[in-house]
Protein backbone atom coordinates (compact mmCIF):
# COMPACT_ATOMS: atom_id res chain seq x y z
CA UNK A 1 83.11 97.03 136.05
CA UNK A 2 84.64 97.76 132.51
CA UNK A 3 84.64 94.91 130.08
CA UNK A 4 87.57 93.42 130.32
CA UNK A 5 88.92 94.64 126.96
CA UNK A 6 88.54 98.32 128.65
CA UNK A 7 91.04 97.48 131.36
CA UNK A 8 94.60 98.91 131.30
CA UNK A 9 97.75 96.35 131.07
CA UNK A 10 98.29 96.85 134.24
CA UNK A 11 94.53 97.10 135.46
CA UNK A 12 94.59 93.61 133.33
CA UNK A 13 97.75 92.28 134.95
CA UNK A 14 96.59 92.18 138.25
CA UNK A 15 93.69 90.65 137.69
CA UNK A 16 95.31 87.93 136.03
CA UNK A 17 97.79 86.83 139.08
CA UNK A 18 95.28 87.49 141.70
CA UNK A 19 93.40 84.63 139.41
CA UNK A 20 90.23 86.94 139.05
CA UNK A 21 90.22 86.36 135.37
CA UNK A 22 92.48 84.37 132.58
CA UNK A 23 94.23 84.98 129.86
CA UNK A 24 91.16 83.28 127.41
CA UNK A 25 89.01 85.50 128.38
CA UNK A 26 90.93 88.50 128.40
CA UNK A 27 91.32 87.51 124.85
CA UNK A 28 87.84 86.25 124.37
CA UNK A 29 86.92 89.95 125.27
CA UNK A 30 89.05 91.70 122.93
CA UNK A 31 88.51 89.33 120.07
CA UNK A 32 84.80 89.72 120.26
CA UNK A 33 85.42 93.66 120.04
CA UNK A 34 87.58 93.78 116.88
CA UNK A 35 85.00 91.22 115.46
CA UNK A 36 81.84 94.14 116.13
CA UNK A 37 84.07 97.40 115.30
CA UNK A 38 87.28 96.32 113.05
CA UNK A 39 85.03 96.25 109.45
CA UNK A 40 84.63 99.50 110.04
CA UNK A 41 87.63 100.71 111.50
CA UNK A 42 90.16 98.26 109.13
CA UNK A 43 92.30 99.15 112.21
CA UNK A 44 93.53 95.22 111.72
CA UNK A 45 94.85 93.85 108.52
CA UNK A 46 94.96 90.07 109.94
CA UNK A 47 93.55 88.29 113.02
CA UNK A 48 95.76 85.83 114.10
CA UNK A 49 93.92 82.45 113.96
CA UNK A 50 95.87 81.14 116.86
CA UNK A 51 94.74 83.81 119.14
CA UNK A 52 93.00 81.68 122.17
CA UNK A 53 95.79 78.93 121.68
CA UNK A 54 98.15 81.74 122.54
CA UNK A 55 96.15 82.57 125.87
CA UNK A 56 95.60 79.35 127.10
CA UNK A 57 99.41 78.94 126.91
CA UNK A 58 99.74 81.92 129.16
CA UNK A 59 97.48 80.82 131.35
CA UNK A 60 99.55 77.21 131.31
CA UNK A 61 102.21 79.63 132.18
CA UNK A 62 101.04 81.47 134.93
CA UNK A 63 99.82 78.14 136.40
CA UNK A 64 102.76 76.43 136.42
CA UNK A 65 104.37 79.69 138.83
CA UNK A 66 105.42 82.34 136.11
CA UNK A 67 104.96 85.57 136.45
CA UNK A 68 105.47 89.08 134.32
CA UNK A 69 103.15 92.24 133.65
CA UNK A 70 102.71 91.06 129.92
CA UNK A 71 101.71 87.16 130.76
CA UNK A 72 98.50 86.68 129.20
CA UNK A 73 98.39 90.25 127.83
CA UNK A 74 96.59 90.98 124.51
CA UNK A 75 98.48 93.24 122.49
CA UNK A 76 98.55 94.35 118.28
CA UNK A 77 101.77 94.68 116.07
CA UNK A 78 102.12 97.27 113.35
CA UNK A 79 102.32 95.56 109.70
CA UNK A 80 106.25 96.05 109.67
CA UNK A 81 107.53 94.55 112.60
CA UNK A 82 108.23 90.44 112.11
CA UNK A 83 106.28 87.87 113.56
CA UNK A 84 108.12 84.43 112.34
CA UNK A 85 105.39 82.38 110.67
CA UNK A 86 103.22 85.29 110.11
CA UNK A 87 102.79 87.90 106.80
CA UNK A 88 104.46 91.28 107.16
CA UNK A 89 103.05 93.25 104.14
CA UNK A 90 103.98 96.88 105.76
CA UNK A 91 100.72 97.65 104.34
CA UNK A 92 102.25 97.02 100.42
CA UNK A 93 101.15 95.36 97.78
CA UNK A 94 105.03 95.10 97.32
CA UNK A 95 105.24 92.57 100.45
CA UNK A 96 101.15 91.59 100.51
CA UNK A 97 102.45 88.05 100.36
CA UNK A 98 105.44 87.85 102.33
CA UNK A 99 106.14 85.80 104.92
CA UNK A 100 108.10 86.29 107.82
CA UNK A 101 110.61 84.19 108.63
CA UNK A 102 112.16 85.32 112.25
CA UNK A 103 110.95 87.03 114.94
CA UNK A 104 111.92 90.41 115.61
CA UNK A 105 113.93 91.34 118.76
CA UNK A 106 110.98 93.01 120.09
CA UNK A 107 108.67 90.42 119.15
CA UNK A 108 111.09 87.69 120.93
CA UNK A 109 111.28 89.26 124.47
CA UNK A 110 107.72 89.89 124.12
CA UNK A 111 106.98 86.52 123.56
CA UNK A 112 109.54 85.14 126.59
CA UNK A 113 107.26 87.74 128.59
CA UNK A 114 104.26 85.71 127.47
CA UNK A 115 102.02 88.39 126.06
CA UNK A 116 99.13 87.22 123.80
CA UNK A 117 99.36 88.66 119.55
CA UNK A 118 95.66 89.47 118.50
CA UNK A 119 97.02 90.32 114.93
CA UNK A 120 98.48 92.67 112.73
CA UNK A 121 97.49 96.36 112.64
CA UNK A 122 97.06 98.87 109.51
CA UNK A 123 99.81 101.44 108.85
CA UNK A 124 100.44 103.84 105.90
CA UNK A 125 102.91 101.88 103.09
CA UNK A 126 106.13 101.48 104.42
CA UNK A 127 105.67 103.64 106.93
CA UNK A 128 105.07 106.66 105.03
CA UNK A 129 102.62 108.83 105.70
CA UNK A 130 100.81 110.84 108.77
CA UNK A 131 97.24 109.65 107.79
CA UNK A 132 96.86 105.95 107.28
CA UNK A 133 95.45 106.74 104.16
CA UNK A 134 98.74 105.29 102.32
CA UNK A 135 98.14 101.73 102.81
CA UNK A 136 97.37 99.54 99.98
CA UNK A 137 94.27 97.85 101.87
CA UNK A 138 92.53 101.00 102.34
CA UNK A 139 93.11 103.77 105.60
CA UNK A 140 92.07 103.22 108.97
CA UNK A 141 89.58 105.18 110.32
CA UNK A 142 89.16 107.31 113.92
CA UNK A 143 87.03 105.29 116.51
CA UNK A 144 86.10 108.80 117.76
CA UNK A 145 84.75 109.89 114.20
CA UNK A 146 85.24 107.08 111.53
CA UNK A 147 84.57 109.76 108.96
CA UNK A 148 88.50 111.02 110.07
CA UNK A 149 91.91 109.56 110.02
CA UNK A 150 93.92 108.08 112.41
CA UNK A 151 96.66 109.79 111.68
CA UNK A 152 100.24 107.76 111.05
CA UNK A 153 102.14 105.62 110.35
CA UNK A 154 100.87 103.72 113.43
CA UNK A 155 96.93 104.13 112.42
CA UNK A 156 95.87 100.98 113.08
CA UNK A 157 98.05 100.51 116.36
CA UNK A 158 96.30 103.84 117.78
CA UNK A 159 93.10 103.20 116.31
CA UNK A 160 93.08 99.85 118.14
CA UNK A 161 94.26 100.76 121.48
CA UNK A 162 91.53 103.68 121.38
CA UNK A 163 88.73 101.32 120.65
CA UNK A 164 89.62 98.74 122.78
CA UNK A 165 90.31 95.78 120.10
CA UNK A 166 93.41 95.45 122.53
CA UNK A 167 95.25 96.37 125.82
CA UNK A 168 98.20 98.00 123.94
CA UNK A 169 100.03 97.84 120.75
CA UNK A 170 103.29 98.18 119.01
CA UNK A 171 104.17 100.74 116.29
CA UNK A 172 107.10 102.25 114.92
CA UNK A 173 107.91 105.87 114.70
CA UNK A 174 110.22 107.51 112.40
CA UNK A 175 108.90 111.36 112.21
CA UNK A 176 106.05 110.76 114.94
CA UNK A 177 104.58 107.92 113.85
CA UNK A 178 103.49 106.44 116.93
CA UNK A 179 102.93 110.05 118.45
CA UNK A 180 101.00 111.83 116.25
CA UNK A 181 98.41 108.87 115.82
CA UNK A 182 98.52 108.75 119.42
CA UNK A 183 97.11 112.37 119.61
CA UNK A 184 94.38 111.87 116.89
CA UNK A 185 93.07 108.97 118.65
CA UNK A 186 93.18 110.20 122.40
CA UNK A 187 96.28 107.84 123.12
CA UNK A 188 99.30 107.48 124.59
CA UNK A 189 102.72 107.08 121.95
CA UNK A 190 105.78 106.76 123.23
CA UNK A 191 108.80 107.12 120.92
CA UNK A 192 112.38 105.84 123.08
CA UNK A 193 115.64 107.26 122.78
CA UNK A 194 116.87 106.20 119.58
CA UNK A 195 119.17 103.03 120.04
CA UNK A 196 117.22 102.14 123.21
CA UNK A 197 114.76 99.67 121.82
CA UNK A 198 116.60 97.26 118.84
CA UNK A 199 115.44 97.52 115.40
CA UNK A 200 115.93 94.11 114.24
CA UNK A 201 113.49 92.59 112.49
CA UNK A 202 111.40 95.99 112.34
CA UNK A 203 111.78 96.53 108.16
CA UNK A 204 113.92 99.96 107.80
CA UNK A 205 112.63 102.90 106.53
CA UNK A 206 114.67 105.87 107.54
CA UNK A 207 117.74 103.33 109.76
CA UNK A 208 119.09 106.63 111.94
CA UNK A 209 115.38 107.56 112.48
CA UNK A 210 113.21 104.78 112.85
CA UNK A 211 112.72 103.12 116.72
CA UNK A 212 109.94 100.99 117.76
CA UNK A 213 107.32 102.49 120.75
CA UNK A 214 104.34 101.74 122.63
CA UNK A 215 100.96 102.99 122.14
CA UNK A 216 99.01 102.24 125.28
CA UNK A 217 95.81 103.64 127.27
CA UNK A 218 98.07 104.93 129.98
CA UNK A 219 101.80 106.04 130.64
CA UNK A 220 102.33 103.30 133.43
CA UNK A 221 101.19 100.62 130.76
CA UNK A 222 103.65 102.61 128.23
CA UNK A 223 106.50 102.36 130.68
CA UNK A 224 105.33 98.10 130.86
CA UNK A 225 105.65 97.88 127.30
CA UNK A 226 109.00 99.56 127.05
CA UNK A 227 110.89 97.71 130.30
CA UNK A 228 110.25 94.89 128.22
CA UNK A 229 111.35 95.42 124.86
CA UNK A 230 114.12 97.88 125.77
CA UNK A 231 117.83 96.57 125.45
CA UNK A 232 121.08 95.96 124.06
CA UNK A 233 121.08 93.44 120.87
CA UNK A 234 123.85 91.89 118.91
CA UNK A 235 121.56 91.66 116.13
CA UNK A 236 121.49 95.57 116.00
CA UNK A 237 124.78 97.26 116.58
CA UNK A 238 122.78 100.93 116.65
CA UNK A 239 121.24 99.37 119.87
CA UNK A 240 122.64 101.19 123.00
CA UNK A 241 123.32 98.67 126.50
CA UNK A 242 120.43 100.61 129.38
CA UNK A 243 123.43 101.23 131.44
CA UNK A 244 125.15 104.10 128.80
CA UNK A 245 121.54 105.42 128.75
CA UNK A 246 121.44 106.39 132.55
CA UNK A 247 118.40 108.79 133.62
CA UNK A 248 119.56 112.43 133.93
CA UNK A 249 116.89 114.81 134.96
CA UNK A 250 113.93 113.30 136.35
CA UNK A 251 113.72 114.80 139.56
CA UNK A 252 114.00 118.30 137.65
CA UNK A 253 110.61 120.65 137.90
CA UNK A 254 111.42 123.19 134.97
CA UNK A 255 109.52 122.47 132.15
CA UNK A 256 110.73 124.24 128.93
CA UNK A 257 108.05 125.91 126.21
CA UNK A 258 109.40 126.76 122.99
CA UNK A 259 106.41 129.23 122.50
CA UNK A 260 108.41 131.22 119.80
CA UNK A 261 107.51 127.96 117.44
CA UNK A 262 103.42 128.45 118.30
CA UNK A 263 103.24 131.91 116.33
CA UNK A 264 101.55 130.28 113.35
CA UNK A 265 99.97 127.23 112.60
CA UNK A 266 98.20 126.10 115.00
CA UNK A 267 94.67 125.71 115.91
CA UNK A 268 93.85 127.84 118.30
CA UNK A 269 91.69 125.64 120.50
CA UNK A 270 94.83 123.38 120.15
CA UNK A 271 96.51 125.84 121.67
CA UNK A 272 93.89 126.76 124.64
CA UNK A 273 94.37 123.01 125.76
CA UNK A 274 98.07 123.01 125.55
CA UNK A 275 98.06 126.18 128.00
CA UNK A 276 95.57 124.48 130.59
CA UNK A 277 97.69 121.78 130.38
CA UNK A 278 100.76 123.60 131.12
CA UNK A 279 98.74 125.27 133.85
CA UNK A 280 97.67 121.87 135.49
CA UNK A 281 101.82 121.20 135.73
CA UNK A 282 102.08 124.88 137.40
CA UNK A 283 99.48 123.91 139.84
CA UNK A 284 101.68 120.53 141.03
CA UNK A 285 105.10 122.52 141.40
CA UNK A 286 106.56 122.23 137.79
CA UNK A 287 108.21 125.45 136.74
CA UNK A 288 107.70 127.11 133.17
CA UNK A 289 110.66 128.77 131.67
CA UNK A 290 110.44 129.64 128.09
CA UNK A 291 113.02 128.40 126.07
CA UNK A 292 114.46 128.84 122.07
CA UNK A 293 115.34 126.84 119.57
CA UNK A 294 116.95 128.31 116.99
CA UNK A 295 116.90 125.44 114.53
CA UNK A 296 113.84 123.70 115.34
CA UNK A 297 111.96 125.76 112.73
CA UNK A 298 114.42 123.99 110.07
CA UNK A 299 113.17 120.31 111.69
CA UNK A 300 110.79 119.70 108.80
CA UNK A 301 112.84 120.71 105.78
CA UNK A 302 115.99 118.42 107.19
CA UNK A 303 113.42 115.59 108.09
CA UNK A 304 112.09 115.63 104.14
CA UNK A 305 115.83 115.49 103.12
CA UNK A 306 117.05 112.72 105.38
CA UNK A 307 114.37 110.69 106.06
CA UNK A 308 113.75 109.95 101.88
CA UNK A 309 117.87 109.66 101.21
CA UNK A 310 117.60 106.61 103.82
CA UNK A 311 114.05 105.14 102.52
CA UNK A 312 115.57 105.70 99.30
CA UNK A 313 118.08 103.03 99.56
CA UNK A 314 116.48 100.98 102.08
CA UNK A 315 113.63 100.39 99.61
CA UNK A 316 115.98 99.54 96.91
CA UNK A 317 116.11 96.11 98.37
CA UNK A 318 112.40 95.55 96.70
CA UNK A 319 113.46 95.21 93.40
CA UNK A 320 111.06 92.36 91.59
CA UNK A 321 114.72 89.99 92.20
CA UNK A 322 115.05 89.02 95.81
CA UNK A 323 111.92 88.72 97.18
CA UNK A 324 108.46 90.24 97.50
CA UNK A 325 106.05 90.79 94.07
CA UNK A 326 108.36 90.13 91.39
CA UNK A 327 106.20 91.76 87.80
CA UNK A 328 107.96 90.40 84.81
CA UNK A 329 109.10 92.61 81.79
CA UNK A 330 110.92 92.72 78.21
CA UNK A 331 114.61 92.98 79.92
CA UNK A 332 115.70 93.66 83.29
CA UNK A 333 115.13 96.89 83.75
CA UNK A 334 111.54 96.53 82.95
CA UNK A 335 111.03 94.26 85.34
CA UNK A 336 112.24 96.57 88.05
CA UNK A 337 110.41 99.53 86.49
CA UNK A 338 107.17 97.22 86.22
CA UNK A 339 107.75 95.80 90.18
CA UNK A 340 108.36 99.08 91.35
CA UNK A 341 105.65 101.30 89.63
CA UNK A 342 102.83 98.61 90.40
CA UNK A 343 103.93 97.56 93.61
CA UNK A 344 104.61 100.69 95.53
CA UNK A 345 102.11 103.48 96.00
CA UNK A 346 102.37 106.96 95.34
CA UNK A 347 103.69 108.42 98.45
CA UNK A 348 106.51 105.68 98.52
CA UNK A 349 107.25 106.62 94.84
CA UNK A 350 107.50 110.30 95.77
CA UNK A 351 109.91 109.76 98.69
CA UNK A 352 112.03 107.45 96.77
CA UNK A 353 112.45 109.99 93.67
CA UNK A 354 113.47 112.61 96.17
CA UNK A 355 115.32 110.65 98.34
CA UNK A 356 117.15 109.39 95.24
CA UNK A 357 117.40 113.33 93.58
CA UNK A 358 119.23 114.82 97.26
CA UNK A 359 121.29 111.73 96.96
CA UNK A 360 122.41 112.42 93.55
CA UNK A 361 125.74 114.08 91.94
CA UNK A 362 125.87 117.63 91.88
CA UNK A 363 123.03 117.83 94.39
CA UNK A 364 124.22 115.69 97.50
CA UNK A 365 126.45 118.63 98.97
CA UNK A 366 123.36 120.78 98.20
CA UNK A 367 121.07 119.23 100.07
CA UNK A 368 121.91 115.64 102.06
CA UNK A 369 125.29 117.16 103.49
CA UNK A 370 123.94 120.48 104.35
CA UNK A 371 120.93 118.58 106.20
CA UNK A 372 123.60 116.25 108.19
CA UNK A 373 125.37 119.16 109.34
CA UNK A 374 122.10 121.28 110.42
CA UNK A 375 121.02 118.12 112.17
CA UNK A 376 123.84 118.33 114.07
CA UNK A 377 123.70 122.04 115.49
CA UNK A 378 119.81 120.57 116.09
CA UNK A 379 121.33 118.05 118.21
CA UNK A 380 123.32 120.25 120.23
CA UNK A 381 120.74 122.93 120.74
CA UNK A 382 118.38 120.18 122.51
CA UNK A 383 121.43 118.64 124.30
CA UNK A 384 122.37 122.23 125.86
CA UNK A 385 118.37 122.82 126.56
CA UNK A 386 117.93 119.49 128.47
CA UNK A 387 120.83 120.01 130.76
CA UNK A 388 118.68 122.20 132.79
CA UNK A 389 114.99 121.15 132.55
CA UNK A 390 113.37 117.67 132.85
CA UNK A 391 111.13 118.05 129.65
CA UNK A 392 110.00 120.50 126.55
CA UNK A 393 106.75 120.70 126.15
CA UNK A 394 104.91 121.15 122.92
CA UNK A 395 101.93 120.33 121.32
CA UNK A 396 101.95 116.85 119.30
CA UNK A 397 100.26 118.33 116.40
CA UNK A 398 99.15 121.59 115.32
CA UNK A 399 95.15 120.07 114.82
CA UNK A 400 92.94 117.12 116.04
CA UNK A 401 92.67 114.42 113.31
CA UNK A 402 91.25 116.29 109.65
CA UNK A 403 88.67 114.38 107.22
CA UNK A 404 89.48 111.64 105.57
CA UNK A 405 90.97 113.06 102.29
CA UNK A 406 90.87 116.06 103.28
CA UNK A 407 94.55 116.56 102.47
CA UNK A 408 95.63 115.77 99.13
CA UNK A 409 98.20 117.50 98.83
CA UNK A 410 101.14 116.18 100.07
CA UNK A 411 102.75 119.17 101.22
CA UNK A 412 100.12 120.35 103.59
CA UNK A 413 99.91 116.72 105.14
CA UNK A 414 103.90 116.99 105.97
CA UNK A 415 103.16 120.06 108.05
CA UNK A 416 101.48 118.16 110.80
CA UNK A 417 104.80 116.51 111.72
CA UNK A 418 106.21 119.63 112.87
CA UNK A 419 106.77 119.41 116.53
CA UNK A 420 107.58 115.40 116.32
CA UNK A 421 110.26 115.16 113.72
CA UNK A 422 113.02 117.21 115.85
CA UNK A 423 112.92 113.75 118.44
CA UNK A 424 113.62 111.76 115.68
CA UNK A 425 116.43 114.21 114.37
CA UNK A 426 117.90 114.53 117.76
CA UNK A 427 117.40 110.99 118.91
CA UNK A 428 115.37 112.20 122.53
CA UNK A 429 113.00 109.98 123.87
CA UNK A 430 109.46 111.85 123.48
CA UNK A 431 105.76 111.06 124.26
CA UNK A 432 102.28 112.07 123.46
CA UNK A 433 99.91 112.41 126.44
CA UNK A 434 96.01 113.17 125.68
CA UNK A 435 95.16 116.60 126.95
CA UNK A 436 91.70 116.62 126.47
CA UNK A 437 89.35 117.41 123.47
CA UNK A 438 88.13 120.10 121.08
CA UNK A 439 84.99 120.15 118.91
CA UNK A 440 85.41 120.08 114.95
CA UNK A 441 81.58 118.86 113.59
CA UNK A 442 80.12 118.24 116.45
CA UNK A 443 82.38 115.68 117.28
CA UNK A 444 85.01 115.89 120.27
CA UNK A 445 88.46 114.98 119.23
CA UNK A 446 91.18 114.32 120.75
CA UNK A 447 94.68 116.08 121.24
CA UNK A 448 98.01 115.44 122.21
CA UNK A 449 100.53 117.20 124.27
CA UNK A 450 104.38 115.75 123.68
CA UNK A 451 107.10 115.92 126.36
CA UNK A 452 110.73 115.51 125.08
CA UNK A 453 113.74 114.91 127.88
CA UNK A 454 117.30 114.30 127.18
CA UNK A 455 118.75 111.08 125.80
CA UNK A 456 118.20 108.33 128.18
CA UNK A 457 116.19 110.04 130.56
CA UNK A 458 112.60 107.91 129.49
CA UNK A 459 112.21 108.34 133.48
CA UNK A 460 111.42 112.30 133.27
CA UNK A 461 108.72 111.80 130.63
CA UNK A 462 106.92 109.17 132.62
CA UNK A 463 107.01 111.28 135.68
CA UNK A 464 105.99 114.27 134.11
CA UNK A 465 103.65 112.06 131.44
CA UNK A 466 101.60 110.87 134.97
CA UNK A 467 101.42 114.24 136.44
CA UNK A 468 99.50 115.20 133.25
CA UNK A 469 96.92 112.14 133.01
């Protein structure tokens, strides 16, 4: 049998109410994991100390007649997301000391559902990044080759789930932040339609972009994870009740392939896998009809004009004042230059200054309005595409996870969000499902395959997700 920090949630979960294990052990299991492979990894930034206290009150639970999929669970939270009680540091020396002080939304129901928090998980600063490499307490590294990244912002999540330190985890995804680490680590990230999971408590980066998702070992422990923590919230009035989100197409066979975005770019043994993959779907009845996109090859350039307008003036909040590391100078405005410069890293730096610049006089129209309006068109172009097909199909990302530092310029490292920023743009639900390996050093990595459906319609990428795996 598997240890018992192998098993799936749900593999887990029924073990748990047919009384063949407990909760303790489960996290006895995964607790002595991260202790043998997390100094290498750094896939967690904190182990909760409370950890077995936490169990044995599931197991209280489940004795005194509850029941739910997550009782007694073990799962890891992404550095942003607020855990009352507990530091949130996004991964900053901006935050390194802060202290939560409320749960999120999605740390509440996940709590009433009784699951188990090992601890907090490594992420790139703020969110930013697609490497891990961001975050101010070094990156996290690749269980399947610790000499590569994890990709990001979820690192750590990914990284955890794929080495077993825990039965699933929660990250959030803004450009494909739970996806794309999710295909470097041999994963599976699920991003919801935006609105469907609240955002409270989950510290903004990019507020029309940003959702929190599961990362889990399997698509039926993806679809646990998100039954759970989906919902309407007062708290977050972007939140959207299940019942306007109704599924549309998941009985639908066609598949759409956008292959006229594959002409360049990608690895070519990316590719091979993508195509078997697409063939497996053939062989169980799904139809391929190839589609286009007009404006999906604009994705990236609106994503790196949005997405740094909004963390441009959600990170204004940090300002040395409020809260957070507060660096004191000759007048005010040293203090803010002297907070800011030390306690934000470069990437966050860069995305502010050109979030700020788009945002500016004379350049807003330019740039920010012109991206609004192509976002739009976006929009509409997947809306009209969905009507008729269950899914797109693309790869996650264009490569399996690159060497650590390999990409130092900053440019280059955008590029691999590609295929997942247009989700985030649109607001479709989308998921990345392993599709098998390919060989870079000797080593075999891992890559992704990602399945968009139309708004609301989470129930097409599950069926289609589990017709993959």
């Amino acid at each position: 049998m598997n240890k018992l920090n192998e098993l799936t949630i749900a593999e887990a979960s029924k073990k748990l109410a047919a009384g063949e294990i407990t909760a303790v052990q489960l996290a006895q299991a995964c607790l002595d994991e991260i202790a043998k492979r997390n100094p290498e990894l750094n896939a967690y930034l904190e182990v909760f100390d409370d950890v077995l206290e936490q169990a044995k009150k599931a197991d209280e639970r489940r004795a005194a007649g509850e029941s739910h999929p997550l009782l007694g669970i073990p799962l890891a939270v992404k550095d942003n997301i607020l855990i009352q009680g507990r530091v949130a540091s996004a991964a900053s020396k901006m935050l390194e000391q802060y202290v939560a002080t409320y749960d999120a939304t999605v740390i509440k129901k996940l709590k009433e559902a009784g699951a188990v928090f090992l601890g907090r998980t490594n992420m790139d600063e703020f969110a930013m990044g697609g490497s891990n490499e961001n975050s101010a307490f070094g990156p996290a590294k690749n269980p399947h080759d610790e000499s590569r990244v994890t990709g990001g912002s979820s690192g750590g999540s990914a990284a955890a789930v794929a080495a077993h330190l825990c039965l699933g985890a929660l990250g959030s995804d803004t450009g494909g932040s739970v996806r794309e680490p999710s295909s470097f680590c041999g994963v599976v990230g699920f991003k919801p339609t935006y609105g469907a999971v609240s955002r409270s408590g989950l510290m903004a980066m990019g507020s029309s972009l940003d959702q929190v998702g599961p990362i889990t070992k399997t698509l039926e422990d993806a679809e646990i994870l998100f039954d759970t923590i989906r919902g309407k919230d007062p708290l977050d009035s972007t939140s959207v009740d299940p019942e306007d989100l109704k599924s549309q197409t998941s009985n639908n066979k066609r598949i759409g392939v956008p292959r006229h975005l594959f002409k360049e770019g990608i690895d070519q043994d990316v590719l091979e896998r993508f195509e078997a993959s697409l063939k497996k779907l053939e062989g169980q009845g799904y139809e391929l009809v190839d589609i286009t996109l007009p404006s999906s090859p604009l994705a990236l350039a609106l994503y790196y004009i949005i997405m740094p307008a909004e963390a441009s003036s959600n990170l204004a909040r940090f300002d040395g004042v409020r809260y957070g590391l507060s660096l004191k100078g000759s007048s005010l405005i040293e203090d803010y230059a002297k907070t800011r410069g030390e306690g934000f890293g470069p990437e966050v730096r860069r995305r502010i200054m050109l979030g700020t610049y788009v945002l500016s006089a004379g350049y807003y129209d330019a740039y920010y309005g012109k991206a609004i309006a192509a976002r739009a068109l976006l929009r509409k172009e997947y809306n009209d595409a969905l009507k008729t097909l269950a899914c797109i199909a693309t790869p996650t990302v264009p490569s399996p996870a690159f060497a650590l530092g390999e990409k130092s310029d900053p440019l280059a490292m955008y590029l691999a969000d590609i295929f997942t920023v247009s989700a985030n743009l649109t607001g479709n639900p989308a998921v990345s499902v392993p599709m098998g390996t390919v060989e870079r050093g000797g080593k075999a990595l891992p890559a992704g395959l990602q399945l968009t459906a139309a708004h609301g319609d989470e129930a097409a990428l599950f069926v289609v997700g589990k017709a993959l795996e």
